[in-house]
N, C-alpha and C. Protein backbone atom coordinates (compact mmCIF):
# COMPACT_ATOMS: atom_id res chain seq x y z
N UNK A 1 13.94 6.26 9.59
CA UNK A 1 14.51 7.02 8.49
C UNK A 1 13.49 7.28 7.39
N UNK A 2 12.07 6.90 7.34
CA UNK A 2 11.45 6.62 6.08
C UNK A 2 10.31 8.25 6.57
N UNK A 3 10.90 8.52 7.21
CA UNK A 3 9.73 10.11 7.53
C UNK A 3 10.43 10.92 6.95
N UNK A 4 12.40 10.73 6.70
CA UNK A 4 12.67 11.99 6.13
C UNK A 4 13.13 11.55 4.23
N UNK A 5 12.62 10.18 3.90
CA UNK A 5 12.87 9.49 2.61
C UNK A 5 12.12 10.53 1.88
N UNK A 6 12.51 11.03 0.35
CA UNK A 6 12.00 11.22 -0.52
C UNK A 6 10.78 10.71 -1.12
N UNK A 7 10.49 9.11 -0.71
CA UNK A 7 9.60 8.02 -1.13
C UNK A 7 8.60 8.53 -0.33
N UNK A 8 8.40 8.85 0.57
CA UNK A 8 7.71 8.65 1.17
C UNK A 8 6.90 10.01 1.79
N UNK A 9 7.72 11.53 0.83
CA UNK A 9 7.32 12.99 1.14
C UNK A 9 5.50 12.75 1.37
N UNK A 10 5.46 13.53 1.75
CA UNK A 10 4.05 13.96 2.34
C UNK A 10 3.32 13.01 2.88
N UNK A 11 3.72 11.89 3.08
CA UNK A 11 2.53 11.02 3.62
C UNK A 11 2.51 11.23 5.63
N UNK A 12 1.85 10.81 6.09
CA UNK A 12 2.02 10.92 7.51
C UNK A 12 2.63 9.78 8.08
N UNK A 13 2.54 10.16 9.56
CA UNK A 13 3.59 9.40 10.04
C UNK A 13 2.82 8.03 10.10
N UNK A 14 1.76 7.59 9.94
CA UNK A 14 1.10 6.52 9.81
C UNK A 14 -0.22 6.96 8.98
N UNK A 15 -0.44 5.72 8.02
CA UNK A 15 -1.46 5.77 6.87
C UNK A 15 -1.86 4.42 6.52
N UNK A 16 -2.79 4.15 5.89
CA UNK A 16 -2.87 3.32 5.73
C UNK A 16 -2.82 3.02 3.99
N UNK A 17 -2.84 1.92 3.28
CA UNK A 17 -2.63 1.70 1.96
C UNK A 17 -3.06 0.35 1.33
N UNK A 18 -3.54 -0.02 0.25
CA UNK A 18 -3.73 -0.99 -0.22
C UNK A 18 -2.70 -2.12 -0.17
N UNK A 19 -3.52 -3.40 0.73
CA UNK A 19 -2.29 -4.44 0.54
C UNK A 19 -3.21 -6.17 0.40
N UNK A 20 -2.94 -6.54 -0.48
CA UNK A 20 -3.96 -7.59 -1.21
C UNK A 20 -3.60 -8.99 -0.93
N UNK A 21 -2.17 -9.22 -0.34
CA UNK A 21 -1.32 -10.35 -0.65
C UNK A 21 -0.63 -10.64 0.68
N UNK A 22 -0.43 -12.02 0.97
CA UNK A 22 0.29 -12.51 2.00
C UNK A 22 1.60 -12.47 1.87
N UNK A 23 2.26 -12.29 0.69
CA UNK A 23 3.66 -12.55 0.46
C UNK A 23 4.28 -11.41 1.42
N UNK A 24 5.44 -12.08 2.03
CA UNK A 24 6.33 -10.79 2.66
C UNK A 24 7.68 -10.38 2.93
N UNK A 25 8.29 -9.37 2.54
CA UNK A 25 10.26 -9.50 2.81
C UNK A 25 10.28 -9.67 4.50
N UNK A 26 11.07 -11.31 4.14
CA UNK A 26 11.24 -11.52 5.69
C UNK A 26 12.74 -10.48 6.22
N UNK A 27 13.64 -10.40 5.59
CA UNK A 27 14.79 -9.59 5.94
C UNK A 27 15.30 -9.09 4.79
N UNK A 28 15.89 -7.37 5.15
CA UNK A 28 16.35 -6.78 4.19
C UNK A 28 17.89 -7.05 4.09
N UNK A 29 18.25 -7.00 2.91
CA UNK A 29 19.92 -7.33 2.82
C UNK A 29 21.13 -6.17 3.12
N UNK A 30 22.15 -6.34 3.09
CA UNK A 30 22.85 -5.87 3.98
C UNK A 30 22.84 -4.29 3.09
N UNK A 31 22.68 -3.39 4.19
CA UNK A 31 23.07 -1.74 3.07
C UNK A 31 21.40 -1.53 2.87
N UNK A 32 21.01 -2.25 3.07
CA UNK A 32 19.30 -1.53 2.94
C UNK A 32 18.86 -0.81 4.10
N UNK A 33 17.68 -0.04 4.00
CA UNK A 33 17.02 0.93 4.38
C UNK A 33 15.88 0.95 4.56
N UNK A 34 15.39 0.42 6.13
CA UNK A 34 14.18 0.58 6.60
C UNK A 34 13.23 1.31 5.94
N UNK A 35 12.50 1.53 5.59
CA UNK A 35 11.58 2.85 5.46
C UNK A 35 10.12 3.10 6.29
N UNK A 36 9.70 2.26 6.13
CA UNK A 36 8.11 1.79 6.78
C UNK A 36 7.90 0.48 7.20
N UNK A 37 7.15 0.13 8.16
CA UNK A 37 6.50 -1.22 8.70
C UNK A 37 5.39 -1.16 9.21
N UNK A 38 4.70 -2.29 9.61
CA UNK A 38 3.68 -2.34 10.94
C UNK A 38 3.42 -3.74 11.52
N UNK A 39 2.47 -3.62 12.14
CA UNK A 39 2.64 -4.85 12.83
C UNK A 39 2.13 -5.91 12.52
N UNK A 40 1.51 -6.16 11.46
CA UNK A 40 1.66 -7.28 10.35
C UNK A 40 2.73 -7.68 9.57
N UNK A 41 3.55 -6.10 8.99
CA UNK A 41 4.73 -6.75 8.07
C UNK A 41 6.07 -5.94 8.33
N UNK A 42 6.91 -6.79 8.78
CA UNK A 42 7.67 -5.64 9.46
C UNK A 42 8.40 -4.70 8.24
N UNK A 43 8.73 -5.18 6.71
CA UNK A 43 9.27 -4.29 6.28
C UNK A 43 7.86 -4.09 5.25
N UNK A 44 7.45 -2.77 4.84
CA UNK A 44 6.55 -2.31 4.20
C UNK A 44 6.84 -1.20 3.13
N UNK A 45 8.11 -0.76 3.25
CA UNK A 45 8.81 0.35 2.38
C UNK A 45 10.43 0.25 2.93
N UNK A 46 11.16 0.15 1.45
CA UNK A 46 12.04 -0.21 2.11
C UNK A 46 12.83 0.79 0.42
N UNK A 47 14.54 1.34 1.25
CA UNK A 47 15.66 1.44 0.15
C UNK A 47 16.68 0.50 0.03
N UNK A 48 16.90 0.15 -1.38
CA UNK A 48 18.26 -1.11 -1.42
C UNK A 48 19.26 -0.90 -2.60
N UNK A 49 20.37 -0.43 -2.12
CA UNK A 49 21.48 0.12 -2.47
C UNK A 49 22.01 -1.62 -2.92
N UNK A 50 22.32 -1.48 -4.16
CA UNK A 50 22.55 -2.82 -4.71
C UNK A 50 24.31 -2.55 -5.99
N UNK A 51 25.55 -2.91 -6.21
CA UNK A 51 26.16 -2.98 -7.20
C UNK A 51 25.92 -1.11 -7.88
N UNK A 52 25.80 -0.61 -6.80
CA UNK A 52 26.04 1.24 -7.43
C UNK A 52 24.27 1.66 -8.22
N UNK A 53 23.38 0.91 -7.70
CA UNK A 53 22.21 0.91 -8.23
C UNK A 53 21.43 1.05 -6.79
N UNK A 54 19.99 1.56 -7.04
CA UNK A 54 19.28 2.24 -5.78
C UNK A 54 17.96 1.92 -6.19
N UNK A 55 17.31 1.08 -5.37
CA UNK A 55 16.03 0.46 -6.09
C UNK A 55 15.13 0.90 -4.49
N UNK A 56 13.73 1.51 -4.89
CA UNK A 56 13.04 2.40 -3.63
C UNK A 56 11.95 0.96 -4.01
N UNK A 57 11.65 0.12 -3.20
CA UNK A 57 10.44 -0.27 -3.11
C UNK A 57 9.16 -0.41 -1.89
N UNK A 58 7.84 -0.70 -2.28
CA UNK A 58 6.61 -1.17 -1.22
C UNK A 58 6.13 -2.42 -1.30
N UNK A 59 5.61 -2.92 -0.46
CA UNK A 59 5.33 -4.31 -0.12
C UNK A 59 3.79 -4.49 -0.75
N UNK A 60 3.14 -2.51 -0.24
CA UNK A 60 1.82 -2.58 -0.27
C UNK A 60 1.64 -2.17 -2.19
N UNK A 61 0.45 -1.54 -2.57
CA UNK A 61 -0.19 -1.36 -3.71
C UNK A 61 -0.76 -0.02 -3.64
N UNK A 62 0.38 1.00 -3.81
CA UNK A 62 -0.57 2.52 -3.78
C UNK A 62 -1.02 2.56 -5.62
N UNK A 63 -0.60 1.52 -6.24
CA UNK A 63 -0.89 1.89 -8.03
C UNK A 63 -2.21 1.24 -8.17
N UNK A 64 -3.05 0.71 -7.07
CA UNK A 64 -4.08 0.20 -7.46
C UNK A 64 -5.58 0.67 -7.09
N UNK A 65 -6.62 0.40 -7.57
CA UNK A 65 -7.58 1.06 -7.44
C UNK A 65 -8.45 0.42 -6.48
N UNK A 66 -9.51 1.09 -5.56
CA UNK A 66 -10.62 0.37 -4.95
C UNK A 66 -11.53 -1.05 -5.51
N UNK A 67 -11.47 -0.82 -6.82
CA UNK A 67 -11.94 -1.47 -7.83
C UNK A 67 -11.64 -2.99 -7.89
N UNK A 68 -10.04 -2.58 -7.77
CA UNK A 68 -8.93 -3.95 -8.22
C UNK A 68 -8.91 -4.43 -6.88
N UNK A 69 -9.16 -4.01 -5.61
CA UNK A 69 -8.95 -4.37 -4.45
C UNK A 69 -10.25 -5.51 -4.34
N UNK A 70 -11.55 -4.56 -4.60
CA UNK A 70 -12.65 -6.00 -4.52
C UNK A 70 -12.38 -7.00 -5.93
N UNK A 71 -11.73 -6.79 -6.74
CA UNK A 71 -12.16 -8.03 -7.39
C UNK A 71 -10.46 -8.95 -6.77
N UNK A 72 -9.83 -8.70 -6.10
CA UNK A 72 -9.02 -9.30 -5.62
C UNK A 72 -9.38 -10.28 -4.28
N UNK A 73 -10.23 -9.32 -3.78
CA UNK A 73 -11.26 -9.71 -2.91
C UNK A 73 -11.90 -11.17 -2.70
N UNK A 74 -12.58 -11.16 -4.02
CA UNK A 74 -13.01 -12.15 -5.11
C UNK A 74 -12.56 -12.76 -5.21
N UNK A 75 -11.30 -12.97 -5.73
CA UNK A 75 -10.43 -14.01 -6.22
C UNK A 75 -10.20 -14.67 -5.30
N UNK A 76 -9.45 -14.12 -4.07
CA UNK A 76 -8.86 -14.75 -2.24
C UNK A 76 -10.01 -15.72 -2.24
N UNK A 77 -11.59 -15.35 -2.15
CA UNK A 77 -12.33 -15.58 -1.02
C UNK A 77 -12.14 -16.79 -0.61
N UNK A 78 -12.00 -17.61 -1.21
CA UNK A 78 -11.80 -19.04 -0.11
C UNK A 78 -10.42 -19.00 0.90
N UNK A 79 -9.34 -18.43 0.45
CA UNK A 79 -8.43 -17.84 1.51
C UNK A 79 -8.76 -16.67 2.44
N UNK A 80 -9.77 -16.16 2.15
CA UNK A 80 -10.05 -15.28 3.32
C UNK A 80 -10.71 -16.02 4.50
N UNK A 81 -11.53 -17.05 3.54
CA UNK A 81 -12.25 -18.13 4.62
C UNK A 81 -11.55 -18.80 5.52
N UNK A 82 -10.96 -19.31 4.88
CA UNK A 82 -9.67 -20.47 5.13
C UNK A 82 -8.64 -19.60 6.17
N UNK A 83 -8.65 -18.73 6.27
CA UNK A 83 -7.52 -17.91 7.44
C UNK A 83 -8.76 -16.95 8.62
N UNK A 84 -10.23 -17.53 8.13
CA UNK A 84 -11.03 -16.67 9.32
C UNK A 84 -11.27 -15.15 9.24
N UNK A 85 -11.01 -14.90 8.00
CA UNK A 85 -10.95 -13.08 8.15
C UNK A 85 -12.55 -13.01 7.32
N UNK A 86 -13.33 -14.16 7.05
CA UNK A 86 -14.42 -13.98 6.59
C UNK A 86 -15.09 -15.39 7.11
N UNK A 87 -16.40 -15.61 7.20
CA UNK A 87 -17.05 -16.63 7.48
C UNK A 87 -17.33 -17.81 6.14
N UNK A 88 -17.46 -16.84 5.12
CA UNK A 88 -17.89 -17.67 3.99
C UNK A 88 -17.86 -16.65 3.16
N UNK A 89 -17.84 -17.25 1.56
CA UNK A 89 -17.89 -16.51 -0.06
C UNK A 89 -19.21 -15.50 0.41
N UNK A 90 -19.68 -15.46 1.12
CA UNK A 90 -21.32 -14.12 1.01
C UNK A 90 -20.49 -13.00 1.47
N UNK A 91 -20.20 -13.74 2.85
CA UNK A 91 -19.20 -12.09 3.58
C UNK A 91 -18.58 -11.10 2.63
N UNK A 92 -17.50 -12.41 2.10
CA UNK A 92 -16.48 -11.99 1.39
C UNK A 92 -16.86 -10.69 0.12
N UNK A 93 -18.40 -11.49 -0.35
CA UNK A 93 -19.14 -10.71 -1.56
C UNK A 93 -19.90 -9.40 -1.17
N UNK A 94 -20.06 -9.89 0.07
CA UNK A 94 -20.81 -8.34 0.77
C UNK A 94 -19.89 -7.24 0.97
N UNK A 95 -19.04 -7.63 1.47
CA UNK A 95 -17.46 -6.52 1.47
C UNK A 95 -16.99 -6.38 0.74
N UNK A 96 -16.65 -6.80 -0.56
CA UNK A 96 -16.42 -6.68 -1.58
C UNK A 96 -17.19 -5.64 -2.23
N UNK A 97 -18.19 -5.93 -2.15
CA UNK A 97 -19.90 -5.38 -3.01
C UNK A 97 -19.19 -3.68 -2.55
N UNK A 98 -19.14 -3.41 -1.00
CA UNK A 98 -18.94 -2.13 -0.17
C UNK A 98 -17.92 -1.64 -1.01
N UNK A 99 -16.70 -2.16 -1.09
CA UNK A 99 -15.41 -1.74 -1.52
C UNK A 99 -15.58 -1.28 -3.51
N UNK A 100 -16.19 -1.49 -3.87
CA UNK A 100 -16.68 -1.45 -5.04
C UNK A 100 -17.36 -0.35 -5.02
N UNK A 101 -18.54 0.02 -3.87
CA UNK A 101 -19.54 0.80 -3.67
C UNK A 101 -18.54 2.51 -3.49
N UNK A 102 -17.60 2.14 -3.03
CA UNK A 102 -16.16 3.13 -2.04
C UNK A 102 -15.45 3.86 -3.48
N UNK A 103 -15.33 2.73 -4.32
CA UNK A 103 -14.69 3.07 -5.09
C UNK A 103 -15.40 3.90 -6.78
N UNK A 104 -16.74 3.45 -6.48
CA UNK A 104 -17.66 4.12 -7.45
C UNK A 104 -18.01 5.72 -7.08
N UNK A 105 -17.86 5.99 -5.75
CA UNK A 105 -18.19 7.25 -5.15
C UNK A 105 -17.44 7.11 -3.66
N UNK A 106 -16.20 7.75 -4.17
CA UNK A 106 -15.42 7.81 -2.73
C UNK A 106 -15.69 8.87 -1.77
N UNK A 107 -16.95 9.49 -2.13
CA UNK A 107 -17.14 10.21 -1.31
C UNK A 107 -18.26 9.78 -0.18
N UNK A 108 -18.53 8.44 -0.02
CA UNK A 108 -19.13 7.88 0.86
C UNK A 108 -18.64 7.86 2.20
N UNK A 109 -18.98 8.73 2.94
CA UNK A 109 -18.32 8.58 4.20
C UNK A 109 -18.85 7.58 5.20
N UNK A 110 -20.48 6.64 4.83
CA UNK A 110 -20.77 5.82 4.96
C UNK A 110 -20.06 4.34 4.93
N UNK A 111 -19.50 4.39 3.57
CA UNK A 111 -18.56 3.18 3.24
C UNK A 111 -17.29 3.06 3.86
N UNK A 112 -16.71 4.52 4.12
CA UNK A 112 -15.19 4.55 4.12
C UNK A 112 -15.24 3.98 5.90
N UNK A 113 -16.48 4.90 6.39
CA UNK A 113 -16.68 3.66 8.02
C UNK A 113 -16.66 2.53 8.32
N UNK A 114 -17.69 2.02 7.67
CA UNK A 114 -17.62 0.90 7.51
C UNK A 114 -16.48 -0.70 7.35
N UNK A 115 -15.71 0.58 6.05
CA UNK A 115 -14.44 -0.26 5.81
C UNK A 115 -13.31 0.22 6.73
N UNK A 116 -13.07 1.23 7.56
CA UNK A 116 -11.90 1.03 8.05
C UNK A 116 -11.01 2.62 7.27
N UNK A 117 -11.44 2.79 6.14
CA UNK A 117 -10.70 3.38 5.40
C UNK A 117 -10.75 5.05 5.60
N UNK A 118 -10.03 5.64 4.83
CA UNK A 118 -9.80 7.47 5.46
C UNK A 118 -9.34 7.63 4.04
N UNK A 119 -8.90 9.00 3.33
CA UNK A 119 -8.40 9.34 2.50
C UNK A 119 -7.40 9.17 2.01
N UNK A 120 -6.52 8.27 2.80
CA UNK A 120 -5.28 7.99 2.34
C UNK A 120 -5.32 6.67 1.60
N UNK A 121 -6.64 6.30 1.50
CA UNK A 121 -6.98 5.13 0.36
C UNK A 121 -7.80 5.57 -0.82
N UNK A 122 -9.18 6.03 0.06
CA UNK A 122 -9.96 6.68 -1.23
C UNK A 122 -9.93 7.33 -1.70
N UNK A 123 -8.90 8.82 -1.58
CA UNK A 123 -8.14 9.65 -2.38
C UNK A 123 -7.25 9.03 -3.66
N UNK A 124 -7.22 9.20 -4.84
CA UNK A 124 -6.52 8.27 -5.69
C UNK A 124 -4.87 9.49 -5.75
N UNK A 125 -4.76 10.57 -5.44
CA UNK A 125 -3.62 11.59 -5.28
C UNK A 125 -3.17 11.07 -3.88
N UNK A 126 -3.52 10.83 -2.94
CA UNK A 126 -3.22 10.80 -2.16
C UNK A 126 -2.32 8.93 -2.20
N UNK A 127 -3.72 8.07 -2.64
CA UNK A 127 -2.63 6.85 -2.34
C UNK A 127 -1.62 6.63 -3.04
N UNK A 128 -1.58 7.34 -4.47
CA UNK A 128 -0.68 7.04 -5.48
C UNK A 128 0.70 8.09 -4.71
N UNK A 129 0.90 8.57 -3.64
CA UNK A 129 1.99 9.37 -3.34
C UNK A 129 3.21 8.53 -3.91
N UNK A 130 3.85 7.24 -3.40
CA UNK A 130 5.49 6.89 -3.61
C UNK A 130 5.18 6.55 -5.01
N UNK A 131 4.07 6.63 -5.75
CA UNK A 131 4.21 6.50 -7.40
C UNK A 131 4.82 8.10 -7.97
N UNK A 132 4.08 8.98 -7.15
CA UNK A 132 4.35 10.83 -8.29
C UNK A 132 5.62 10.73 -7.38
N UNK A 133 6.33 10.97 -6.09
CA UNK A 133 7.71 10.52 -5.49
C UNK A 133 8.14 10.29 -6.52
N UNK A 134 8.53 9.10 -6.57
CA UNK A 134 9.58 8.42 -7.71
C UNK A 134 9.70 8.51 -8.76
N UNK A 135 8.13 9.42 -9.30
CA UNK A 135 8.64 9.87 -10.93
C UNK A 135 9.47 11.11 -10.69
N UNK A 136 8.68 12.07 -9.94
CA UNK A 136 9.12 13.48 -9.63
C UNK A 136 10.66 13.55 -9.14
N UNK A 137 11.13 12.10 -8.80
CA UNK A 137 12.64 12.47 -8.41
C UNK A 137 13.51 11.72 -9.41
N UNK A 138 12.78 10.82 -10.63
CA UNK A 138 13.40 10.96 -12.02
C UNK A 138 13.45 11.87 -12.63
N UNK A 139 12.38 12.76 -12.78
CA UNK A 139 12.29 14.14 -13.47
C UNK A 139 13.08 15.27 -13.21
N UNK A 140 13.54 15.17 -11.89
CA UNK A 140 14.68 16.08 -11.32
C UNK A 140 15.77 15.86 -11.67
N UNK A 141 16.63 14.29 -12.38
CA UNK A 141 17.26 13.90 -12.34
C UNK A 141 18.72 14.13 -11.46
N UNK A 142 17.64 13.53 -10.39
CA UNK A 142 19.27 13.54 -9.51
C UNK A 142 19.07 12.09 -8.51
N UNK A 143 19.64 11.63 -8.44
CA UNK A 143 19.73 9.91 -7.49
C UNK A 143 18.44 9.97 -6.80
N UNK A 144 18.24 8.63 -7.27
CA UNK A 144 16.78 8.18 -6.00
C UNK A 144 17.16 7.78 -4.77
N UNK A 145 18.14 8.54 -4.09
CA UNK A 145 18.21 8.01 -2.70
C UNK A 145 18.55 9.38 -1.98
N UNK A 146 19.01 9.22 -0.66
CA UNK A 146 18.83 10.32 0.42
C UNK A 146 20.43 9.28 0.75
N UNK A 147 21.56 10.50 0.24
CA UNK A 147 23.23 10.46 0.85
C UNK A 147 23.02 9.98 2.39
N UNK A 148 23.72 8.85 2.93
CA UNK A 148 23.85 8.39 4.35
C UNK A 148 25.27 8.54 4.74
């Protein structure tokens, strides 16, 4: 259902997006609305029809910058160690260093290889999509949800 969500207009049918944090919604409550997943987290965008109230949320971070991603980076590194997704604080600082490098000139198509990444990160219009969504469908003023 989250290809024909409002939240989620223009993005493709798979993208990728900033996500910094282990925390995760293990199950949505009753009357909610799939929107997105993958195979790390199964809910990743989700709608929740709550007491006549309609709350659109993401798991991931399209409001954040390349910037905030390495110094988050930073912060983890001994949990990045500690779960194997890095060898040690250098890795961690060397990829970091890149992601910094990505975000000073996203037009590195060098970096964006490197990291994994495509425009649907280093574009800042592009990742911020379910942020202009959800204003653009306050500004319309008409319900943030899609009638079921």
């Amino acid at each position: 259902e989250g290809r024909a969500h409002p939240l989620l207009a223009g993005r493709l049918a798979a993208y990728d997006a900033p996500a910094i944090h282990t925390d995760e919604v293990e199950a949505l409550p009753p009357g909610a609305t799939l929107l997105a997943g993958n195979r790390l987290t199964a809910v990743q965008a989700a709608e929740i029809r709550f007491d006549g109230g309609v709350f659109w949320g993401v798991q991931y971070h399209p409001e954040i910058g390349l910037d905030e991603v390495a110094g988050a980076l930073r912060r983890q590194a001994d949990s990045l160690v500690e779960a194997g997704l890095a060898r040690d604080g250098e890795d961690v600082e060397a990829y970091a260093w890149q992601v910094d490098g990505l975000h000073a000139d996203p037009t590195r198509r060098d970096l964006a290889w490197r990291l994994g990444l495509d425009e649907q990160v280093t574009d800042e219009r592009l990742r911020q999509t379910e942020m202009r969504n959800f204003v653009e469908a306050l500004g319309r003023g008409r319900p943030l949800a899609v009638d079921s």
